[in-house]
N, C-alpha and C. Protein backbone atom coordinates (compact mmCIF):
# COMPACT_ATOMS: atom_id res chain seq x y z
N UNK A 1 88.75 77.21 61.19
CA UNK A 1 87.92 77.10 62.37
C UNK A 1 88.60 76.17 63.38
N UNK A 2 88.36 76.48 64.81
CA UNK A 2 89.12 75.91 65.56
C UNK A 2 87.84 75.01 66.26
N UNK A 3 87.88 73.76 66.70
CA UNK A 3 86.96 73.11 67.64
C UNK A 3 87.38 72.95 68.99
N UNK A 4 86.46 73.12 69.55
CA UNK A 4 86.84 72.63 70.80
C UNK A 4 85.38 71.71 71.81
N UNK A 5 85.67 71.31 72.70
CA UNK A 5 84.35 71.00 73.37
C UNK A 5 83.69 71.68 74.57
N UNK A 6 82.69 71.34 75.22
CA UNK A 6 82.47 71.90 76.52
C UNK A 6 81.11 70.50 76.92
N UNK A 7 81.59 70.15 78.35
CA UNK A 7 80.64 69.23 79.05
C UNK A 7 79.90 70.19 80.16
N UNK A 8 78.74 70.26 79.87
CA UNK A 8 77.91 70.35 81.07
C UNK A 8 77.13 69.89 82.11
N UNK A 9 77.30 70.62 83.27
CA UNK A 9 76.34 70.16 84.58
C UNK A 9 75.29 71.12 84.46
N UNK A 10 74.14 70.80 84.44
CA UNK A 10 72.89 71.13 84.87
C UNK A 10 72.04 70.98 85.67
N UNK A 11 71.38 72.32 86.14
CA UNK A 11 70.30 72.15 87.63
C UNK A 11 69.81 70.83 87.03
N UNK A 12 68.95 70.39 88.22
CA UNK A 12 68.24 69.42 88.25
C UNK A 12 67.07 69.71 86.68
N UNK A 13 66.95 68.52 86.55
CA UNK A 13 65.49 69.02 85.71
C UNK A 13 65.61 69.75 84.51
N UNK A 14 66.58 70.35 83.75
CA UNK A 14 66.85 71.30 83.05
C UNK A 14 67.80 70.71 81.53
N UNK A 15 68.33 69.75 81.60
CA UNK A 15 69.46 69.57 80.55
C UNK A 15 68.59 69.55 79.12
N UNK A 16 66.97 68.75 79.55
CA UNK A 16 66.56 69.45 78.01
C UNK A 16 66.17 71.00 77.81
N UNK A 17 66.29 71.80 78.42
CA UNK A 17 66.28 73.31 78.41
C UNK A 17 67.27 73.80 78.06
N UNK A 18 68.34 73.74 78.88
CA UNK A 18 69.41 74.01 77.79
C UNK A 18 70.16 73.47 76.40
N UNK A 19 69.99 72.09 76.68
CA UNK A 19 70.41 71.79 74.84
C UNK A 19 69.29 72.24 74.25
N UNK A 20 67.96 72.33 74.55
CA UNK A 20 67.55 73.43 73.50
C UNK A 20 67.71 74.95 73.38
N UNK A 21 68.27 75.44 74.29
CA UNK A 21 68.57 76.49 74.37
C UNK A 21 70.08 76.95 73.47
N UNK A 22 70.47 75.93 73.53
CA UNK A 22 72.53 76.05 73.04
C UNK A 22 71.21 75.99 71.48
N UNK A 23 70.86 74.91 70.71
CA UNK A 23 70.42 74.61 69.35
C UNK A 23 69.65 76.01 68.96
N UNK A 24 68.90 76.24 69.74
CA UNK A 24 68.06 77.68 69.23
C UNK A 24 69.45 78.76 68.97
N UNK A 25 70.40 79.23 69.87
CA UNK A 25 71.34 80.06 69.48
C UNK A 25 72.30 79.60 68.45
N UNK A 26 72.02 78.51 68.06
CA UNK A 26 72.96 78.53 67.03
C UNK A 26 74.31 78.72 66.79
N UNK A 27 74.76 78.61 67.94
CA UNK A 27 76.56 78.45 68.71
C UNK A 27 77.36 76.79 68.60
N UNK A 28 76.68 76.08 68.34
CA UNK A 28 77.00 74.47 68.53
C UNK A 28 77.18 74.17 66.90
N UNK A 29 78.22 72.79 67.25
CA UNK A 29 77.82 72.12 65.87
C UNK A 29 77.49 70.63 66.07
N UNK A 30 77.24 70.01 67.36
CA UNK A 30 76.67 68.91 67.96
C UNK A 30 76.38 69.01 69.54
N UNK A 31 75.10 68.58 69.64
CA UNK A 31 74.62 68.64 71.24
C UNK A 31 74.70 67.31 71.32
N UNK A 32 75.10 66.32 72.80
CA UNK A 32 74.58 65.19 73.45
C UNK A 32 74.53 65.21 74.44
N UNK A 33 73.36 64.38 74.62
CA UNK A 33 73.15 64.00 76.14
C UNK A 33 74.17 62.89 76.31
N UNK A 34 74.97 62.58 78.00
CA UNK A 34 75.92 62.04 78.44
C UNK A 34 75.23 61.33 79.74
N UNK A 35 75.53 60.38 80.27
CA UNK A 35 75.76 59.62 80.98
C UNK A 35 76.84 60.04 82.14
N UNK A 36 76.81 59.70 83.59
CA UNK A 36 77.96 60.02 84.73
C UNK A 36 77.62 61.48 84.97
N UNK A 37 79.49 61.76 85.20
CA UNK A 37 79.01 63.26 85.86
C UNK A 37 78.94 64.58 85.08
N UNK A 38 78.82 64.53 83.66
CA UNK A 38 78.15 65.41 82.98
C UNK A 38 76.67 65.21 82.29
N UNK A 39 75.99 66.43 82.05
CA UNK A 39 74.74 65.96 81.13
C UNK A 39 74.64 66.05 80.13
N UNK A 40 75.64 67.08 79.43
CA UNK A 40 75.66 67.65 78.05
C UNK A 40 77.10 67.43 77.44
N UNK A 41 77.43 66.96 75.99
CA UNK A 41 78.53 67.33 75.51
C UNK A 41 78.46 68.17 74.54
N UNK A 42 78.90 69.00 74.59
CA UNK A 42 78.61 69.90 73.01
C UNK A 42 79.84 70.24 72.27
N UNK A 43 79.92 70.31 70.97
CA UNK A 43 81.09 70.99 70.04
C UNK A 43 80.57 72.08 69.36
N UNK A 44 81.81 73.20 69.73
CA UNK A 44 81.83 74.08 68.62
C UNK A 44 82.77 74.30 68.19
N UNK A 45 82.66 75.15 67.39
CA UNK A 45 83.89 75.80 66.19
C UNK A 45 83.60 77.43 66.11
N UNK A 46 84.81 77.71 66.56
CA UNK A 46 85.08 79.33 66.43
C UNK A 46 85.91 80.08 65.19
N UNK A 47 86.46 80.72 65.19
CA UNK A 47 87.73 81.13 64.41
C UNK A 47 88.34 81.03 64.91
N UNK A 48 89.72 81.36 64.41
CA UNK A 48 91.05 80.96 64.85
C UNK A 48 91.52 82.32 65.92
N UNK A 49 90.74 83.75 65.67
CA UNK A 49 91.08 85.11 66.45
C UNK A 49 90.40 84.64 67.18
N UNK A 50 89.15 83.84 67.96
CA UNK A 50 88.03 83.95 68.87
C UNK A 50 89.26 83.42 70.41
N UNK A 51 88.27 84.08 70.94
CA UNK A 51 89.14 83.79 72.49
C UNK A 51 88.51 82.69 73.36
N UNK A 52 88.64 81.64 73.25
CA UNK A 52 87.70 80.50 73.56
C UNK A 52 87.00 80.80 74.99
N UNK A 53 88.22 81.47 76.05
CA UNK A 53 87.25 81.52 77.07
C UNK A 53 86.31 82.87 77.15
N UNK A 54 86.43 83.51 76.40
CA UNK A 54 85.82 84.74 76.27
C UNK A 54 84.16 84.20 75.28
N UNK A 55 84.13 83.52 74.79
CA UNK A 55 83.15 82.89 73.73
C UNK A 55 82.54 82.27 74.76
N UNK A 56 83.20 81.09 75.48
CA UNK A 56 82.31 80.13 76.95
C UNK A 56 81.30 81.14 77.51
N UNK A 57 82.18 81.84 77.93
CA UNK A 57 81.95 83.18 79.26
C UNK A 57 80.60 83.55 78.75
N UNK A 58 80.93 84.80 77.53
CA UNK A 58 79.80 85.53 76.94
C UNK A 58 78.72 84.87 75.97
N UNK A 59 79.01 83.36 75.59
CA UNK A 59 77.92 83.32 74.86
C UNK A 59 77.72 81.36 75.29
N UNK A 60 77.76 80.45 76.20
CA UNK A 60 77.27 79.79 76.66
C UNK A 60 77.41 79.69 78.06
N UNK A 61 77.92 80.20 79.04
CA UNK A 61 77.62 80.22 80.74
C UNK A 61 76.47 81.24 80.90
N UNK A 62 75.81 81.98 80.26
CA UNK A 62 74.60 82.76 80.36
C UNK A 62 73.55 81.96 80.00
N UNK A 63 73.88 80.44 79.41
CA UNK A 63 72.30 80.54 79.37
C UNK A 63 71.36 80.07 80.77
N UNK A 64 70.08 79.63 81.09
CA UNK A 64 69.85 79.35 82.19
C UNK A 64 69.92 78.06 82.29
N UNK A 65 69.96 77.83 83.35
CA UNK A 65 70.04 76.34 84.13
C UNK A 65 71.06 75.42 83.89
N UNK A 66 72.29 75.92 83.25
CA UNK A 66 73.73 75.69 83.56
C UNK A 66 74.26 75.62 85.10
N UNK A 67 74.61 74.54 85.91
CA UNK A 67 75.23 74.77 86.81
C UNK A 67 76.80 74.31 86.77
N UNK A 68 77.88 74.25 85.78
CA UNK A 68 78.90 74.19 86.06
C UNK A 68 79.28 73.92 84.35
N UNK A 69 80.43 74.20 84.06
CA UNK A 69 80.82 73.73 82.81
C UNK A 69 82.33 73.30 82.72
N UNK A 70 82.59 72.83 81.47
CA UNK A 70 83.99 71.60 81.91
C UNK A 70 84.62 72.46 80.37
N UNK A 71 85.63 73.11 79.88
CA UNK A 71 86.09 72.90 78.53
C UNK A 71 87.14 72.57 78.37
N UNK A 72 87.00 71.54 77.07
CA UNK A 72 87.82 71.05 76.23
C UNK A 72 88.56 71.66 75.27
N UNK A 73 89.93 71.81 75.33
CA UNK A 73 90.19 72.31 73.94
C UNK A 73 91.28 70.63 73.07
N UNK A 74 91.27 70.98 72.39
CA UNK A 74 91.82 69.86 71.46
C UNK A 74 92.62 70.63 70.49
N UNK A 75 94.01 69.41 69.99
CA UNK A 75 94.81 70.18 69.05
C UNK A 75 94.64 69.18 67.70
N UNK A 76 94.63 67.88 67.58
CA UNK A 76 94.55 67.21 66.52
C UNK A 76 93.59 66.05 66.46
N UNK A 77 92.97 65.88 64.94
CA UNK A 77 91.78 64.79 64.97
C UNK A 77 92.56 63.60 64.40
N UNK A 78 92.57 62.70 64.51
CA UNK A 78 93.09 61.94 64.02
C UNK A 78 92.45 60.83 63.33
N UNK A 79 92.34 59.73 62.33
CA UNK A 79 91.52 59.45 61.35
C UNK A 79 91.55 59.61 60.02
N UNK A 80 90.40 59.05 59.25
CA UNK A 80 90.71 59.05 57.23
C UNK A 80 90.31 60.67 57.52
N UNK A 81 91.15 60.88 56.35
CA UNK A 81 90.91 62.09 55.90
C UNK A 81 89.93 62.02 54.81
């Protein structure tokens, strides 16, 4: 599985709508709320065939009250194993 992140901007009023919206689909493997100029951080994990921006695209920029999104990809964690 590959991780990567994605920070979101959200309409006004909305960031608890969509992190509950990302948790109900069941696409995430951590939601937070953020501080500054994002509202959301979220991680997921795809497979290694998944096309990360094709995954963003079709299965988190649809949900509602997303107004902008930021992604992260990452190559190594570093830390105890």
């Amino acid at each position: 599985m590959v991780p990567f992140f994605v920070q979101f901007k959200c309409e006004l009023g909305q960031s608890y709508a969509v992190a509950n919206a990302i948790a109900e689909a069941e696409i995430a493997s951590e939601i937070y709320s953020t501080a500054g100029d994002y509202d959301l951080l979220v991680k997921f994990y795809v497979d290694r065939a998944t096309d990360i921006g094709h995954f963003v695209n079709e299965k988190v920029q649809v949900i509602p009250g997303i107004k902008d999104t930021h992604t992260i990809i990452t190559f190594k964690a570093f830390g105890p194993k």
